[in-house]
PDB file of N, CA and C in Angstrom:
ATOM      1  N   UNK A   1      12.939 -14.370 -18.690  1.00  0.00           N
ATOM      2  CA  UNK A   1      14.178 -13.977 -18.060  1.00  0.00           C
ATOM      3  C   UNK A   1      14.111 -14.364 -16.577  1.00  0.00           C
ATOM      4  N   UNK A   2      15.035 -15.287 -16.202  1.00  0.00           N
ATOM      5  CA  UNK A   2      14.894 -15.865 -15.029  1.00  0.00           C
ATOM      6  C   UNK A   2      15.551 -14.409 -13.931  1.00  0.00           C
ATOM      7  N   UNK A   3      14.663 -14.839 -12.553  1.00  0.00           N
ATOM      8  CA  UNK A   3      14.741 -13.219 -11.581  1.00  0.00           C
ATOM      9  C   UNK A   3      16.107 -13.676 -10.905  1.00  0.00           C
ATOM     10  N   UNK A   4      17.068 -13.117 -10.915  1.00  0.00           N
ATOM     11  CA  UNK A   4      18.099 -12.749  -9.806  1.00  0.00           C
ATOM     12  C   UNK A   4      18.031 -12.635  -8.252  1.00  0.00           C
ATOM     13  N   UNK A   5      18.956 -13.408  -7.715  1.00  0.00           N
ATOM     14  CA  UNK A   5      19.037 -13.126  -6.250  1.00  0.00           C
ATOM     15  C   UNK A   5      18.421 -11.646  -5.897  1.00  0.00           C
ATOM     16  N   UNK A   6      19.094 -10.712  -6.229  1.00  0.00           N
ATOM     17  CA  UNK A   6      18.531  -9.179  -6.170  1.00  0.00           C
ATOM     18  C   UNK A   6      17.619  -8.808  -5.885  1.00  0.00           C
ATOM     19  N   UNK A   7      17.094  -9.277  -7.388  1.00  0.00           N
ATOM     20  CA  UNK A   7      15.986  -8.848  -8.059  1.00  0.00           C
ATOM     21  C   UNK A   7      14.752  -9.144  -7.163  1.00  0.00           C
ATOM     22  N   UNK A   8      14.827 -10.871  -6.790  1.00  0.00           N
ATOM     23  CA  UNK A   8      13.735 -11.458  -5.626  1.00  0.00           C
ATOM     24  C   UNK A   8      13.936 -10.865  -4.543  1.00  0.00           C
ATOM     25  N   UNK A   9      14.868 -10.850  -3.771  1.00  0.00           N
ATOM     26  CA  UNK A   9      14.931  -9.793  -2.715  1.00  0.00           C
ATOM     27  C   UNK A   9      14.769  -8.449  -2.731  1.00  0.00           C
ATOM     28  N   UNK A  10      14.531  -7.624  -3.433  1.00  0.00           N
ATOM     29  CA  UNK A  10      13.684  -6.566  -3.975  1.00  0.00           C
ATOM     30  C   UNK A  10      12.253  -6.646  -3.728  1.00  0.00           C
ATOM     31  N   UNK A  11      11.699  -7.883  -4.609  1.00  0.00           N
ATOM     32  CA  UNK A  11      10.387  -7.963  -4.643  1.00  0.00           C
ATOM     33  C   UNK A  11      10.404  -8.223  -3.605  1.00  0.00           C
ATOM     34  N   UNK A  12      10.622  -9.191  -2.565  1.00  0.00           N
ATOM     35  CA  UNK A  12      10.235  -9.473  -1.406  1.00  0.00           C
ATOM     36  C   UNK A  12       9.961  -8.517  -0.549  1.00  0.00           C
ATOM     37  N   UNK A  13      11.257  -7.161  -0.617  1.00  0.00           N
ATOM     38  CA  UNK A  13      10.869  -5.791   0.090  1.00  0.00           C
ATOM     39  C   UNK A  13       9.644  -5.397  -0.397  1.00  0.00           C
ATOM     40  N   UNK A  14       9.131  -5.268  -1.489  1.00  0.00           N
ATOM     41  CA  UNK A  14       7.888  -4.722  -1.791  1.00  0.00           C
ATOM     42  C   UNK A  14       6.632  -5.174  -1.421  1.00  0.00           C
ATOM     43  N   UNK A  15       6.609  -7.183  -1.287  1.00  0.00           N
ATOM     44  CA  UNK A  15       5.621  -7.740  -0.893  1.00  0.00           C
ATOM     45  C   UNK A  15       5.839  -7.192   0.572  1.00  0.00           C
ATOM     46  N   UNK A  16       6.735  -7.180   1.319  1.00  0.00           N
ATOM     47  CA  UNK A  16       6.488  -6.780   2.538  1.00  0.00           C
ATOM     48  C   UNK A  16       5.864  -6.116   3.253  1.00  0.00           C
ATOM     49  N   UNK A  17       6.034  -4.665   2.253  1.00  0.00           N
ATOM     50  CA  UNK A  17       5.469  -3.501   2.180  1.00  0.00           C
ATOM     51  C   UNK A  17       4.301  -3.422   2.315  1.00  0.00           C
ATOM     52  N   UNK A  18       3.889  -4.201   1.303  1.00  0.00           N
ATOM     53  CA  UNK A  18       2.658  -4.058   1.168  1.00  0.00           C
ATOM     54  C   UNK A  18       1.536  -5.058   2.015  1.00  0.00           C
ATOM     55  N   UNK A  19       2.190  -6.049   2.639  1.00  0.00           N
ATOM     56  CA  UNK A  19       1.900  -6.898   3.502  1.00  0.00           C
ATOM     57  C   UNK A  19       1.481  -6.032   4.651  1.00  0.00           C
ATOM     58  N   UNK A  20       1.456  -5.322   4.563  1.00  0.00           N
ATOM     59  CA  UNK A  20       1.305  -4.496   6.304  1.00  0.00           C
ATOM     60  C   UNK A  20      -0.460  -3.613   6.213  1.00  0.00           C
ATOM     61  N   UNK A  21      -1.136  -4.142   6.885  1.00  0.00           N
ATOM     62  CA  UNK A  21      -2.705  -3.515   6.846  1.00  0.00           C
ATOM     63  C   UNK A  21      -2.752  -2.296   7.191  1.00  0.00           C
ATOM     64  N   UNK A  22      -1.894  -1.691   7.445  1.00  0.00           N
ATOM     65  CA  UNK A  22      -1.906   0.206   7.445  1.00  0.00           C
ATOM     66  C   UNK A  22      -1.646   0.571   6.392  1.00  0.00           C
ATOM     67  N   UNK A  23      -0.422   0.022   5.657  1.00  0.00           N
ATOM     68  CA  UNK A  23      -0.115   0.300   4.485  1.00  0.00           C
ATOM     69  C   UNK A  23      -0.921  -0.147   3.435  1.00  0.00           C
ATOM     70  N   UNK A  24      -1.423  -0.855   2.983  1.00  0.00           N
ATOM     71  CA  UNK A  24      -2.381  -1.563   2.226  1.00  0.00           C
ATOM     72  C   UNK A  24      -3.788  -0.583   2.390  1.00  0.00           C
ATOM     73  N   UNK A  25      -3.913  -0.176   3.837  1.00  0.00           N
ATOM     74  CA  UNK A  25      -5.263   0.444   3.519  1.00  0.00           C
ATOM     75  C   UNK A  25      -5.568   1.761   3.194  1.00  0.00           C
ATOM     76  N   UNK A  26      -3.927   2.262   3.150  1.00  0.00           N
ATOM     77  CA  UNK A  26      -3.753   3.934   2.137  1.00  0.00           C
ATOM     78  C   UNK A  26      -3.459   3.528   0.910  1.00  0.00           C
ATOM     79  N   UNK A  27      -2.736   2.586   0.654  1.00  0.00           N
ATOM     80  CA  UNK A  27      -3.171   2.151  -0.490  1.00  0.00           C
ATOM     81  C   UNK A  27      -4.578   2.226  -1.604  1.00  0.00           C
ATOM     82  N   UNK A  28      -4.672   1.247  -0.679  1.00  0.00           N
ATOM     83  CA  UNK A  28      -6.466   1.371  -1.411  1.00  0.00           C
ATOM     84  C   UNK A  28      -6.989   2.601  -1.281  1.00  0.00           C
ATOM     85  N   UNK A  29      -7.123   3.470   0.002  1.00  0.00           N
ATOM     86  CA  UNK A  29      -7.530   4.797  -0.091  1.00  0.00           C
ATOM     87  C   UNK A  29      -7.339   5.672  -1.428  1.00  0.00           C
ATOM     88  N   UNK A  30      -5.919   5.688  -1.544  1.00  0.00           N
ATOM     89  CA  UNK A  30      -5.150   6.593  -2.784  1.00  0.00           C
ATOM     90  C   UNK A  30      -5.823   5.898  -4.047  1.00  0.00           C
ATOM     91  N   UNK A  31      -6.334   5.015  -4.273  1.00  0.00           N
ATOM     92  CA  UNK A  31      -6.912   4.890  -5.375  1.00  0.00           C
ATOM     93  C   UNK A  31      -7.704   5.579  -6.032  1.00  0.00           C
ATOM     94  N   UNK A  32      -8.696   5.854  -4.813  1.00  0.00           N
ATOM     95  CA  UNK A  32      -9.508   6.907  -5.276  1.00  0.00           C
ATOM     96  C   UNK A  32      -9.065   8.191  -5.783  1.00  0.00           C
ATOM     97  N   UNK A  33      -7.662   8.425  -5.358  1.00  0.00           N
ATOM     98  CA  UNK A  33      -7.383   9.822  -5.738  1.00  0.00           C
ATOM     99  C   UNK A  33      -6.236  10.260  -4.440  1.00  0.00           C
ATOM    100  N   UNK A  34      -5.954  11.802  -4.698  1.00  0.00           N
ATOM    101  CA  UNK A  34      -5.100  12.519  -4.058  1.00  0.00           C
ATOM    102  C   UNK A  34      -5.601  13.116  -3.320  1.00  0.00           C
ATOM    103  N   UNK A  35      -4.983  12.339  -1.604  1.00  0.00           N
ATOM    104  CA  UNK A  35      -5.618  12.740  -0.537  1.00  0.00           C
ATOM    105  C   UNK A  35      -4.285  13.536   0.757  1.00  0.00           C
ATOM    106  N   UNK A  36      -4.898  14.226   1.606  1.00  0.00           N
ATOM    107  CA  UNK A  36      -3.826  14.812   2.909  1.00  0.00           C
ATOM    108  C   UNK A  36      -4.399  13.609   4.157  1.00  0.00           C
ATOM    109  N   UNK A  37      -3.415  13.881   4.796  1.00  0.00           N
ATOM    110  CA  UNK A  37      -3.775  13.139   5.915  1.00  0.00           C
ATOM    111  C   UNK A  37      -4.370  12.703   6.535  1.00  0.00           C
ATOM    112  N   UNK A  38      -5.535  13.759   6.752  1.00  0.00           N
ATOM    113  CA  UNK A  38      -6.684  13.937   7.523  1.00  0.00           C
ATOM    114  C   UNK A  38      -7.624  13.217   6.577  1.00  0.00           C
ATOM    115  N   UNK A  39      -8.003  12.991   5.548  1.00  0.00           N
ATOM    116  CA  UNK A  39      -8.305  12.554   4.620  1.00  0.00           C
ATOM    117  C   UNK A  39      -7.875  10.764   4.682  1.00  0.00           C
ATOM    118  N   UNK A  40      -6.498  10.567   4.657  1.00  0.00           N
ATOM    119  CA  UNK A  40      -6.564   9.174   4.797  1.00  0.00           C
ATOM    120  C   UNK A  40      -6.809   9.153   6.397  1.00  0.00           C
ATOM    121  N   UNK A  41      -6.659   9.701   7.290  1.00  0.00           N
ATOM    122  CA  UNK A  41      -7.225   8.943   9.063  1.00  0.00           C
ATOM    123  C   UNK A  41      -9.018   8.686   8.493  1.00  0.00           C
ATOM    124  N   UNK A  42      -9.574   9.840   7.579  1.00  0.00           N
ATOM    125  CA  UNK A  42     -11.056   9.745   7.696  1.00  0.00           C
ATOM    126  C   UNK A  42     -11.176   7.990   6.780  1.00  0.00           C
ATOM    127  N   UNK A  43     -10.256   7.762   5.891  1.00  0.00           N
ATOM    128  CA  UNK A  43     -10.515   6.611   4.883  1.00  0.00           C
ATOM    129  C   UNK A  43     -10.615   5.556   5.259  1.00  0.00           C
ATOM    130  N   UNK A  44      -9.260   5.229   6.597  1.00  0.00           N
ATOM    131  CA  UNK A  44      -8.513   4.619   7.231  1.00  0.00           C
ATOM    132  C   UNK A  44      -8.798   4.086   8.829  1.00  0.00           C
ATOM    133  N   UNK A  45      -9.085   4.891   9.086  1.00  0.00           N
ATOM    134  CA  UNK A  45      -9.202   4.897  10.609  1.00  0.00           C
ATOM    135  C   UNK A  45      -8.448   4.857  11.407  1.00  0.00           C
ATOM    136  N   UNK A  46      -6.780   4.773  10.730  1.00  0.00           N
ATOM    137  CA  UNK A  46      -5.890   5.155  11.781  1.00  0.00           C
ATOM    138  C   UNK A  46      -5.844   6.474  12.248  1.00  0.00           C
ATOM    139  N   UNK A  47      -4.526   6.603  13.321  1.00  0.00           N
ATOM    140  CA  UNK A  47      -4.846   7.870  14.064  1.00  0.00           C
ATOM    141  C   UNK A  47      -3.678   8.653  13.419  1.00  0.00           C
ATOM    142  N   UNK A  48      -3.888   9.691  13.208  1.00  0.00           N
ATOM    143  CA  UNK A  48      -3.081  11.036  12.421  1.00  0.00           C
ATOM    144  C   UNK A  48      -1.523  10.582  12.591  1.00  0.00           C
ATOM    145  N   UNK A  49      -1.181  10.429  13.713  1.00  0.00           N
ATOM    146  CA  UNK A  49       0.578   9.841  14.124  1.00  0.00           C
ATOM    147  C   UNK A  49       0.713   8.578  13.110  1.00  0.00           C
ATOM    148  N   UNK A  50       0.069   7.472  13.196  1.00  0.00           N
ATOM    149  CA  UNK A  50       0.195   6.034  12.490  1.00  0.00           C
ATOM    150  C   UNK A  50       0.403   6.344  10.970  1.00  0.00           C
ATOM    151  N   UNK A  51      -0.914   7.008  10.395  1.00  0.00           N
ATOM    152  CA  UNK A  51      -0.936   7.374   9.061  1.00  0.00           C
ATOM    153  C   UNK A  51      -0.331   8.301   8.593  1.00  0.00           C
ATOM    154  N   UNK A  52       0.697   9.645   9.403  1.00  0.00           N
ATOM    155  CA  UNK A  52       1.715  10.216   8.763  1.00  0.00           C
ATOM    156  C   UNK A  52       3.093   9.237   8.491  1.00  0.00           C
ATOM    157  N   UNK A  53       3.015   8.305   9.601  1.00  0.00           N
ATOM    158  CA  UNK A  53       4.318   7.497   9.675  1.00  0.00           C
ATOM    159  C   UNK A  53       4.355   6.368   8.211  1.00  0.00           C
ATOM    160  N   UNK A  54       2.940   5.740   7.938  1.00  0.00           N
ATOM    161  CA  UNK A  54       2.835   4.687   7.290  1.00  0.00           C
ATOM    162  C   UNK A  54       3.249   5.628   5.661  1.00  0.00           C
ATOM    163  N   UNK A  55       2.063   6.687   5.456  1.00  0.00           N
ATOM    164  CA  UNK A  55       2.317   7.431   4.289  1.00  0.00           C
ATOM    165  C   UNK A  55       4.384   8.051   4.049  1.00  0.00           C
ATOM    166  N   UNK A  56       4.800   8.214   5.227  1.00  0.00           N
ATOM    167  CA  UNK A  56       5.976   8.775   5.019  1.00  0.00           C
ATOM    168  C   UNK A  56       6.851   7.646   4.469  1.00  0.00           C
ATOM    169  N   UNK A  57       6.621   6.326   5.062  1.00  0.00           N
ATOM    170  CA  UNK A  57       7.356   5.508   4.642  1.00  0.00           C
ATOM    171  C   UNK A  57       7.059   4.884   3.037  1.00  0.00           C
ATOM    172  N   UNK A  58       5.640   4.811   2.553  1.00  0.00           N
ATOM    173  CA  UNK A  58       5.585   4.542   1.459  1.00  0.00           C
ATOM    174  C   UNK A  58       5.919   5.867   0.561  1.00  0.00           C
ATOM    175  N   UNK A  59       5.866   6.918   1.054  1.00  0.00           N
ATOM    176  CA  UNK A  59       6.713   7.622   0.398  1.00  0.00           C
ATOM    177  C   UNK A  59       8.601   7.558   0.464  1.00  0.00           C
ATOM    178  N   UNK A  60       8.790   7.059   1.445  1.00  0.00           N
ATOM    179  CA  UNK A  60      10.287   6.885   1.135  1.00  0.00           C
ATOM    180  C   UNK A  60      10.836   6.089   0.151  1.00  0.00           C
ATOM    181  N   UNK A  61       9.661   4.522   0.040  1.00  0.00           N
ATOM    182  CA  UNK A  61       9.773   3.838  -1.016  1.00  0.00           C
ATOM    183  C   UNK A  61       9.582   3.702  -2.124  1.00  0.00           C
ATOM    184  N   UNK A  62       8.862   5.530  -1.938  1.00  0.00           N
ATOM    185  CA  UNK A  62       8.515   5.218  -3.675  1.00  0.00           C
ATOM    186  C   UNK A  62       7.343   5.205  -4.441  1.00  0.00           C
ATOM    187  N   UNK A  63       6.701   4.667  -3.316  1.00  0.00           N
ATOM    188  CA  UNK A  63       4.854   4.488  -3.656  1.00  0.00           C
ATOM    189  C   UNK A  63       3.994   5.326  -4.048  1.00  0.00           C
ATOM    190  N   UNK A  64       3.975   6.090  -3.033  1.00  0.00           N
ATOM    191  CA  UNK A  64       3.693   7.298  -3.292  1.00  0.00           C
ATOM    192  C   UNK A  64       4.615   8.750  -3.398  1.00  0.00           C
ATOM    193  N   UNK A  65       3.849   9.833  -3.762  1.00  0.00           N
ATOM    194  CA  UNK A  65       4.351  11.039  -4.232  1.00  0.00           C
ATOM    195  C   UNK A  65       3.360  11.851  -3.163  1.00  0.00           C
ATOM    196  N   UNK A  66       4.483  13.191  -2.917  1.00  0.00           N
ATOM    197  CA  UNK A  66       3.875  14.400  -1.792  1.00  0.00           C
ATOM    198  C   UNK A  66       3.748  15.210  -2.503  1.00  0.00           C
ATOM    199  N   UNK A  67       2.497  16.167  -2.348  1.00  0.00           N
ATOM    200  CA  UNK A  67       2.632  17.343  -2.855  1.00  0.00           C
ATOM    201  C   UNK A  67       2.009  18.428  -1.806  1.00  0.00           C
ATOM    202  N   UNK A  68       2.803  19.595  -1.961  1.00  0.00           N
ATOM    203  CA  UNK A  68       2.544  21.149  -0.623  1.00  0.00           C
ATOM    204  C   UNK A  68       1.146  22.057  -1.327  1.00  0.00           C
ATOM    205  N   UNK A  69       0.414  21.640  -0.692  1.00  0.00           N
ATOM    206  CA  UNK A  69      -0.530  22.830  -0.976  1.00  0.00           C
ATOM    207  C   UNK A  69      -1.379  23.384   0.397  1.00  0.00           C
ATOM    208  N   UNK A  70      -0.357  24.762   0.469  1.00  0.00           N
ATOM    209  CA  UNK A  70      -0.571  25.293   1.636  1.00  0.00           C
ATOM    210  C   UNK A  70      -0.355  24.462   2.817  1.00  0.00           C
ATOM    211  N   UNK A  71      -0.979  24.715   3.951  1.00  0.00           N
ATOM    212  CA  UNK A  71      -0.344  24.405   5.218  1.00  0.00           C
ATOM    213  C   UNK A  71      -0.534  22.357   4.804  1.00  0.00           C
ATOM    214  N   UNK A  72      -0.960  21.433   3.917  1.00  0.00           N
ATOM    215  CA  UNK A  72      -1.529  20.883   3.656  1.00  0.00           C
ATOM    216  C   UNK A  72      -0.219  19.702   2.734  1.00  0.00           C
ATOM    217  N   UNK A  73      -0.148  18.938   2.929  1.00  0.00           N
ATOM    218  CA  UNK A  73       0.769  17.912   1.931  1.00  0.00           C
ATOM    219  C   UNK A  73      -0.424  16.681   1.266  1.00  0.00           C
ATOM    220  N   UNK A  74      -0.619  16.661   0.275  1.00  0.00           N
ATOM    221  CA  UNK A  74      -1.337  15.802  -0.449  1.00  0.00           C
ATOM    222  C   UNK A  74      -0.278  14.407  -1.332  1.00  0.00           C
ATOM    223  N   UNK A  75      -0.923  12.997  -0.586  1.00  0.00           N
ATOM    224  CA  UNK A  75      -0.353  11.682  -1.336  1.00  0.00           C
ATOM    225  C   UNK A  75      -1.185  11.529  -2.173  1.00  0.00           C
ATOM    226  N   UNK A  76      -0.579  10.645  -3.369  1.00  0.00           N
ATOM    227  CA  UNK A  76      -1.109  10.341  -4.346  1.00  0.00           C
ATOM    228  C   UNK A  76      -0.258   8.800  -5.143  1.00  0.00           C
ATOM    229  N   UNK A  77      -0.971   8.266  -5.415  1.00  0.00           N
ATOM    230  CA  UNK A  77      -0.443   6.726  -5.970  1.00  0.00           C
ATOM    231  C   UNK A  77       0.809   7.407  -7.179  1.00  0.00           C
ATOM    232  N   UNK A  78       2.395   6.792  -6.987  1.00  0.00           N
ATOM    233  CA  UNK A  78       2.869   6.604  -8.029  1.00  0.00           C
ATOM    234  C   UNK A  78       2.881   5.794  -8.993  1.00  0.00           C
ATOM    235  N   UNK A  79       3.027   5.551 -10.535  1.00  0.00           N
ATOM    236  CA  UNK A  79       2.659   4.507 -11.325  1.00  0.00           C
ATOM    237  C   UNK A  79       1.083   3.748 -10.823  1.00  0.00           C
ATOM    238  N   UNK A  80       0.035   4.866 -11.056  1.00  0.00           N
ATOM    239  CA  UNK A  80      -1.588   4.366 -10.175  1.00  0.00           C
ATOM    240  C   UNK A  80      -1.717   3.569 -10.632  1.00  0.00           C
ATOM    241  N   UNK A  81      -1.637   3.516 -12.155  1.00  0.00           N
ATOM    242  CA  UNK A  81      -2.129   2.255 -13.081  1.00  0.00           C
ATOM    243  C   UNK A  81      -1.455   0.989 -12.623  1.00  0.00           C
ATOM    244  N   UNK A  82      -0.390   0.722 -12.581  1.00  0.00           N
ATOM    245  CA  UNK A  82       0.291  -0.299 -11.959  1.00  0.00           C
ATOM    246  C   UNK A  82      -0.186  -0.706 -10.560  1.00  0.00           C
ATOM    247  N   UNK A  83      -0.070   0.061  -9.780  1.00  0.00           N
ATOM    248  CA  UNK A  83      -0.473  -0.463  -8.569  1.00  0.00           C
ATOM    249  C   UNK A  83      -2.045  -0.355  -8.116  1.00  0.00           C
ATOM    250  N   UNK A  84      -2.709   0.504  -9.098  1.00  0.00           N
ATOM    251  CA  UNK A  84      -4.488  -0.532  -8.983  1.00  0.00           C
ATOM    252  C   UNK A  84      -4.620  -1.888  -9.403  1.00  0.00           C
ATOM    253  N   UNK A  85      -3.462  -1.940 -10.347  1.00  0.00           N
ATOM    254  CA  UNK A  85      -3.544  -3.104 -11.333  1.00  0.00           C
ATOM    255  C   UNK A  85      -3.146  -4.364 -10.168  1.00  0.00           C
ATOM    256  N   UNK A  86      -2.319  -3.938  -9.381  1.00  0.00           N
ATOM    257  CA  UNK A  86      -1.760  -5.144  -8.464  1.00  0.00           C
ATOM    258  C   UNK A  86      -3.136  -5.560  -7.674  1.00  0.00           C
ATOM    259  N   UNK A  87      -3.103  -4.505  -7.196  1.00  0.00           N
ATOM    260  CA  UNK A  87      -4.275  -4.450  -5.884  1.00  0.00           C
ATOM    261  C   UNK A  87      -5.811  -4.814  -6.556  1.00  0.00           C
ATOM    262  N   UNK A  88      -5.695  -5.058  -7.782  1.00  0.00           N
ATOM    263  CA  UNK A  88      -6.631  -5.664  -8.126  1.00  0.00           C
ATOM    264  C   UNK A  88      -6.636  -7.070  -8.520  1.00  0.00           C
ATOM    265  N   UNK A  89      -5.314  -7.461  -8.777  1.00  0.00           N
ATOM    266  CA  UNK A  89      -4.686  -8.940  -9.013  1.00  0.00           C
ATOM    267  C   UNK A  89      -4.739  -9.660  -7.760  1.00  0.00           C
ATOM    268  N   UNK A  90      -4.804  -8.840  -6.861  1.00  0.00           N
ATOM    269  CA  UNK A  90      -5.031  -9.611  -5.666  1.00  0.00           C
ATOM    270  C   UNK A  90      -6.248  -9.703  -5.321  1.00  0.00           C
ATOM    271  N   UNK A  91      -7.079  -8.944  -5.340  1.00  0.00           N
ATOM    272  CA  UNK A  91      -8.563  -9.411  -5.104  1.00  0.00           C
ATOM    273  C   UNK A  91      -9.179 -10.507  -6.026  1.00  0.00           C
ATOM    274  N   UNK A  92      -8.580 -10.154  -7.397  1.00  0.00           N
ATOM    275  CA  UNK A  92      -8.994 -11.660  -8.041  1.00  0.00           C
ATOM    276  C   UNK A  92      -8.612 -12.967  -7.585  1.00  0.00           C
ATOM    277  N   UNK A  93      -6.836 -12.839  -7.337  1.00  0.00           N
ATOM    278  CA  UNK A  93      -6.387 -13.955  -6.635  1.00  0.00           C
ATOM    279  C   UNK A  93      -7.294 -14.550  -5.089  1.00  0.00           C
ATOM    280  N   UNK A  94      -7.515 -13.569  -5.019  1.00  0.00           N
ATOM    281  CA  UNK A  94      -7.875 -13.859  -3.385  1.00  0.00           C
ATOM    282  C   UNK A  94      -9.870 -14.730  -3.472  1.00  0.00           C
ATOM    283  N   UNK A  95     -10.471 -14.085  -4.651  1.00  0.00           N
ATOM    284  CA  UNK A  95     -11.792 -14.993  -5.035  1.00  0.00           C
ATOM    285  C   UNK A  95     -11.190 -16.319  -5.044  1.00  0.00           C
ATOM    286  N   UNK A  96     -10.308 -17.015  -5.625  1.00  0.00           N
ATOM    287  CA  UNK A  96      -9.634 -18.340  -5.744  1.00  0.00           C
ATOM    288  C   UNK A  96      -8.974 -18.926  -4.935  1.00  0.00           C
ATOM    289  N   UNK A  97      -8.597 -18.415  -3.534  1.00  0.00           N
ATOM    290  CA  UNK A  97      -7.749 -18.658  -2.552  1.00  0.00           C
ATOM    291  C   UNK A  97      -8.139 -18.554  -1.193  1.00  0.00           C
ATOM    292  N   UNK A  98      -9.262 -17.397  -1.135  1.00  0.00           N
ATOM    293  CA  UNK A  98      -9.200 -16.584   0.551  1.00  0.00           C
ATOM    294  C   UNK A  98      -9.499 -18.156   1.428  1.00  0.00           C
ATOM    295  N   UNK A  99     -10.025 -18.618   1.400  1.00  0.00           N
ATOM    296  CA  UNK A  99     -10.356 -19.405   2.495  1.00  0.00           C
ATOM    297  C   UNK A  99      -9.044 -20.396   2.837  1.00  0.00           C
ATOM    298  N   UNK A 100      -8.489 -20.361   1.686  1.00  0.00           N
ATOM    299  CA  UNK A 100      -7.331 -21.742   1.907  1.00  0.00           C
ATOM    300  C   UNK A 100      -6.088 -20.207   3.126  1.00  0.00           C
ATOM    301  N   UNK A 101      -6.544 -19.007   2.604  1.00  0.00           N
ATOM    302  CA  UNK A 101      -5.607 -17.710   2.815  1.00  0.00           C
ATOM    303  C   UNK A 101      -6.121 -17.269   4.494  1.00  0.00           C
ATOM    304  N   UNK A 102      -6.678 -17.262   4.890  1.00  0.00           N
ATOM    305  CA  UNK A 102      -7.953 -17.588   6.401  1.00  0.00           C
ATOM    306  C   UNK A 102      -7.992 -17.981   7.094  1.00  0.00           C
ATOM    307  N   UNK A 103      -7.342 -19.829   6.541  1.00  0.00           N
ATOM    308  CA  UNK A 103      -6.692 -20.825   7.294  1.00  0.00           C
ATOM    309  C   UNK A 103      -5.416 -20.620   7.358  1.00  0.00           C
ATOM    310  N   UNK A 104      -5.043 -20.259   6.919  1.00  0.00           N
ATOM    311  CA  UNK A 104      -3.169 -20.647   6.875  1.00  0.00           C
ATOM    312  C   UNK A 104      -2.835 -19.670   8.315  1.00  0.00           C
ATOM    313  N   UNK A 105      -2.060 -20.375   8.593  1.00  0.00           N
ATOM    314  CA  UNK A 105      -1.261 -20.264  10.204  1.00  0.00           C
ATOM    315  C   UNK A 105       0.035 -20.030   9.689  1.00  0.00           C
ATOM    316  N   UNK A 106       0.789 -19.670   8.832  1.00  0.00           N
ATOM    317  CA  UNK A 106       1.971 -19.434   8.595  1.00  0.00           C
ATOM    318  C   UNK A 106       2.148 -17.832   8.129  1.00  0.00           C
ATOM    319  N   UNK A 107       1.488 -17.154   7.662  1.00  0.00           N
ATOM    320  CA  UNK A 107       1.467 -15.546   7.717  1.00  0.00           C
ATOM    321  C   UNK A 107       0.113 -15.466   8.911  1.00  0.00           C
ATOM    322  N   UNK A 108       0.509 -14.469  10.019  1.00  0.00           N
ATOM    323  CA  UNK A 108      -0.536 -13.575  10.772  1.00  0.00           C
ATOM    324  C   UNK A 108      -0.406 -12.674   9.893  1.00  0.00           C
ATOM    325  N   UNK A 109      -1.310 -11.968  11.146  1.00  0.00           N
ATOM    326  CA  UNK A 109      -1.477 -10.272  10.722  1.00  0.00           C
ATOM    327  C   UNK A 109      -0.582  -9.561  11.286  1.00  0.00           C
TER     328      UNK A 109
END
């Protein structure tokens, strides 16, 4: 089934998303499991402000899920299976690519 104007511009929001090394690295954090904040700054190394902002936004999109326990909000991967599954499609991809991916001058960081 061929993808729709839409549809690609959709995905493109998502590659975006995930294009971003704050976001990507709660990502990977949440793999391990369901973590609070303080928890991803310890995973992460961003600073408490960056990583409420980054988590809030992948929660706006969807990514993740909040949950209240006590003074305490815990993220957690939505659809985990799916999105370990990505984030692991890319590390395979990336055994076959990184260096050509290293060089390239057309995406920074």
């Amino acid at each position: 089934m061929p993808a729709t104007r839409e549809r690609l511009r959709t995905k493109a929001k998502l590659f975006r998303g995930l294009a971003d090394l704050s976001r990507l690295g709660i990502l990977e954090a949440l793999r391990e499991g369901s973590k609070n904040v303080t928890q991803v700054v310890e995973a992460t190394g961003l600073s408490q402000s960056n990583a409420s902002m980054h988590l809030n936004c992948l929660w706006c999109c969807g990514l993740v899920e909040r949950r209240a326990s006590g003074k305490f909000a815990y993220y957690s991967l939505i659809s985990k299976r799916k999105v370990v599954a990505l984030l692991m499609a890319g590390e395979s991809l990336l055994e076959d690519v990184h260096e050509r991916i290293d060089e390239c001058g057309n995406y920074g960081e």
